[in-house]
Protein backbone atom coordinates (compact mmCIF):
# COMPACT_ATOMS: atom_id res chain seq x y z
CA UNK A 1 0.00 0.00 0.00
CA UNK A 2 1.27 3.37 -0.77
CA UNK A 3 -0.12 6.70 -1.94
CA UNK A 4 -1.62 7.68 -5.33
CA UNK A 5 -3.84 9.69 -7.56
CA UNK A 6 -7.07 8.11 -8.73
CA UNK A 7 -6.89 8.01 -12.71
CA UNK A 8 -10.20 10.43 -13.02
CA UNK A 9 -8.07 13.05 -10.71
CA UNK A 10 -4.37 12.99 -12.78
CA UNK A 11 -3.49 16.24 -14.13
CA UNK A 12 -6.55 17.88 -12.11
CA UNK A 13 -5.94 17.98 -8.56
CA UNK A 14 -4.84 21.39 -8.21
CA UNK A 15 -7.37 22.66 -10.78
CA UNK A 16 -10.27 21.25 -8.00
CA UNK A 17 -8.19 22.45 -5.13
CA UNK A 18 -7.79 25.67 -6.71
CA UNK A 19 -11.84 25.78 -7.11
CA UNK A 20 -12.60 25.05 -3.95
CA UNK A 21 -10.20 28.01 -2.61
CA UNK A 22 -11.78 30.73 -5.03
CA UNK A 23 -15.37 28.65 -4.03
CA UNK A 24 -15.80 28.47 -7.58
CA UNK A 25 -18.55 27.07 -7.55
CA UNK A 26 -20.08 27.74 -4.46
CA UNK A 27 -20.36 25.21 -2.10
CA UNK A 28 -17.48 23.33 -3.30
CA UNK A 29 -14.88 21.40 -1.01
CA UNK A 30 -12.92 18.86 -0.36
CA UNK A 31 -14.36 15.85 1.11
CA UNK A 32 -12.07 13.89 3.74
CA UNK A 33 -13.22 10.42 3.76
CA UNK A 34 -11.33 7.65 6.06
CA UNK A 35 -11.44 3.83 5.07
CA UNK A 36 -11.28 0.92 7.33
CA UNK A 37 -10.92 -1.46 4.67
CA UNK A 38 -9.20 -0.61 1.08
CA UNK A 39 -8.41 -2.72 -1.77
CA UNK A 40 -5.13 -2.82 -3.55
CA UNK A 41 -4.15 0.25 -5.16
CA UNK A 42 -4.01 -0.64 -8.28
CA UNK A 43 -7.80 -0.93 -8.21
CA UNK A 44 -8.21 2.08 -5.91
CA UNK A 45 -7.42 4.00 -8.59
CA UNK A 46 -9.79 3.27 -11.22
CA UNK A 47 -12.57 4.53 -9.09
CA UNK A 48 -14.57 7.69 -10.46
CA UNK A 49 -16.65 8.56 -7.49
CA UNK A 50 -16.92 8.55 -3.77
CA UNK A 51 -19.72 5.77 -4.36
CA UNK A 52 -18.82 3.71 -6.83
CA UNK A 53 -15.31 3.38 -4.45
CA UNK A 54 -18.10 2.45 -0.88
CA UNK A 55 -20.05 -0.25 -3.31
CA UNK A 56 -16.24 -2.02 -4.43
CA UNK A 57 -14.32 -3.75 -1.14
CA UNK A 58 -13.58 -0.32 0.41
CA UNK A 59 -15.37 -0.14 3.45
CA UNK A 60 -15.45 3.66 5.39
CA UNK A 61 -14.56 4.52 8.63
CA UNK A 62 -17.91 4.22 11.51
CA UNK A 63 -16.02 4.81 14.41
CA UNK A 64 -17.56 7.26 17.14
CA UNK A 65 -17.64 10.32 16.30
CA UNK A 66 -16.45 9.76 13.27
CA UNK A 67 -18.11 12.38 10.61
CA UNK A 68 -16.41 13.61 6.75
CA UNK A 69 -14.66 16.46 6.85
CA UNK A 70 -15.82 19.35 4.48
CA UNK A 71 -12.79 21.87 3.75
CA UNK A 72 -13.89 25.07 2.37
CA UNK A 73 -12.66 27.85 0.66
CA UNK A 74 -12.42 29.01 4.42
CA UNK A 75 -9.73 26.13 5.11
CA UNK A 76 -7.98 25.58 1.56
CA UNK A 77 -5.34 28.00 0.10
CA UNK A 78 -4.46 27.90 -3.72
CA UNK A 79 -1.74 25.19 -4.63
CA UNK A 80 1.68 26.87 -4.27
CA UNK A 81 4.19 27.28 -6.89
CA UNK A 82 7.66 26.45 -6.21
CA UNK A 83 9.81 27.41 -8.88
CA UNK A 84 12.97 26.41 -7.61
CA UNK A 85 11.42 22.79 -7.25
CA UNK A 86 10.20 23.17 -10.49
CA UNK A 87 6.70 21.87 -8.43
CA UNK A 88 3.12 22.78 -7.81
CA UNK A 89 1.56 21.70 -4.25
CA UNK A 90 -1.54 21.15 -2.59
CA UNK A 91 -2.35 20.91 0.76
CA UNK A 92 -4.91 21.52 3.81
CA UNK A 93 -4.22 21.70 7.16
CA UNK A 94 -4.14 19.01 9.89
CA UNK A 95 -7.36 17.12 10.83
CA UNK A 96 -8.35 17.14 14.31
CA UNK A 97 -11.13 13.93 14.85
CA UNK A 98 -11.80 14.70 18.97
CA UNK A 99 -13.09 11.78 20.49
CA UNK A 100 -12.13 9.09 17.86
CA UNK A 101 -13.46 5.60 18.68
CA UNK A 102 -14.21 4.28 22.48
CA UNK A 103 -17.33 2.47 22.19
CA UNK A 104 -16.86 1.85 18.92
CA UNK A 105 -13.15 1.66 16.91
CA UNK A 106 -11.87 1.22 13.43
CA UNK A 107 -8.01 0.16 12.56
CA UNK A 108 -7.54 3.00 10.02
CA UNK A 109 -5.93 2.10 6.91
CA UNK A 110 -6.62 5.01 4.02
CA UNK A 111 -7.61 8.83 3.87
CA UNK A 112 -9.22 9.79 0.87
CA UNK A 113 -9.80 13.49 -0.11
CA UNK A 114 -11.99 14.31 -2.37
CA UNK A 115 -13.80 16.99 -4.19
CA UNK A 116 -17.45 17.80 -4.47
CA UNK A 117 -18.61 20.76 -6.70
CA UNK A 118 -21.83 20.94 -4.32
CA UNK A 119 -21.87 20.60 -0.52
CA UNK A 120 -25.53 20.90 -0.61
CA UNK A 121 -26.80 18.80 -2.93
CA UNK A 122 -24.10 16.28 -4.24
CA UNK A 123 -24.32 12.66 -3.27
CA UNK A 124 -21.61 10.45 -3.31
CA UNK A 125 -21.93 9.88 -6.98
CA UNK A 126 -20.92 13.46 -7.65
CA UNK A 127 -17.68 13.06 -5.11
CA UNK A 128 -14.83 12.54 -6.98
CA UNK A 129 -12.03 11.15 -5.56
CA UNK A 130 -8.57 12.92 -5.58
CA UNK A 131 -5.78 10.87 -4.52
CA UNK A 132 -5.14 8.53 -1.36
CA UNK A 133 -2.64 8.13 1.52
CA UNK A 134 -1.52 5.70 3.70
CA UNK A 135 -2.99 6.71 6.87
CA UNK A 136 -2.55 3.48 9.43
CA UNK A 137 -4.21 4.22 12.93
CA UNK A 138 -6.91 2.67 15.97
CA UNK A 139 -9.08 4.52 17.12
CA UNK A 140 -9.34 3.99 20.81
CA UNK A 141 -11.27 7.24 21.93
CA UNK A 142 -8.22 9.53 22.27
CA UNK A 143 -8.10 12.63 19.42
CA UNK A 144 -6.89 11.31 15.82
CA UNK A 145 -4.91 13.70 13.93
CA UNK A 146 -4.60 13.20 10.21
CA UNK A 147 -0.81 15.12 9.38
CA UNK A 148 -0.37 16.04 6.04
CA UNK A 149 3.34 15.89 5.04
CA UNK A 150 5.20 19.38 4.80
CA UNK A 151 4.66 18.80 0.96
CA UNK A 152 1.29 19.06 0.95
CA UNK A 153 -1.40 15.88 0.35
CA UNK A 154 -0.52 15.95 -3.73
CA UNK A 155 2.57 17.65 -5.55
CA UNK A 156 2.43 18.04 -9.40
CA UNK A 157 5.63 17.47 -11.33
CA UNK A 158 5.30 17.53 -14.49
């Protein structure tokens, strides 16, 4: 398992990113989406949405307390250019999940972000995933904190 870019997201990531920082459209944001159970990624990343990923062997996240977490244009800059890198980046900040688990815990294996042009009237079938990480925690009813590396979730290269 490793981290990657879902095949309907390569060569746009920072296009949706940039969207949902100029809220362009309105009510557009990135998604955070935890799984429990993932399938190799080699299949991961032929998904196209947030629901046809939940009905293939990817099972998300129930612990307590657990809820999605909607960025906004409030919480996501533009990507940032790093010419001497010869790079663009995109990132968001660290996740705070108070409470995770206690009565009720998941071994964590996946974060997905994602981005949904409409917050208030998408479904996961208009969720499109971006790209996934490795993200390997239990939830035992302490605060999780999803880190995103000083790079940002999703760097563009070429």
């Amino acid at each position: 398992m490793a981290d990657g870019v879902f095949n309907i997201s390569k060569g746009r990531v920072n296009e949706y990113v940039s969207r949902v920082a100029n809220n362009d459209p309105a009510n557009s944001a990135i998604v955070l989406v935890f799984l429990k159970v993932a399938e190799a990624d080699a299949t991961l990343e032929d998904y196209a949405t947030l629901a046809d990923l939940l009905a293939g062997s990817n099972t998300e996240a129930d612990f307590t307390n657990y809820a999605r977490k909607v960025l906004t244009d409030a919480d996501i800059s533009e990507p940032t250019t790093d010419n001497t890198n010869n790079w663009q980046f995109s990132d968001f900040p660290d996740q705070t999940y108070s409470s995770a688990g206690g009565a009720s815990n998941n071994n964590l294996v996946k974060l997905i972000p994602c981005y949904d042009s409409d917050t208030t009237g998408g479904t996961d079938a208009n969720i499109i995933p971006l790209t996934f990480q490795d993200f390997v925690a239990t939830t035992t009813g302490i605060n999780l904190l999803a880190v995103v590396d000083s790079g940002g979730f999703f760097r563009a290269t070429q």
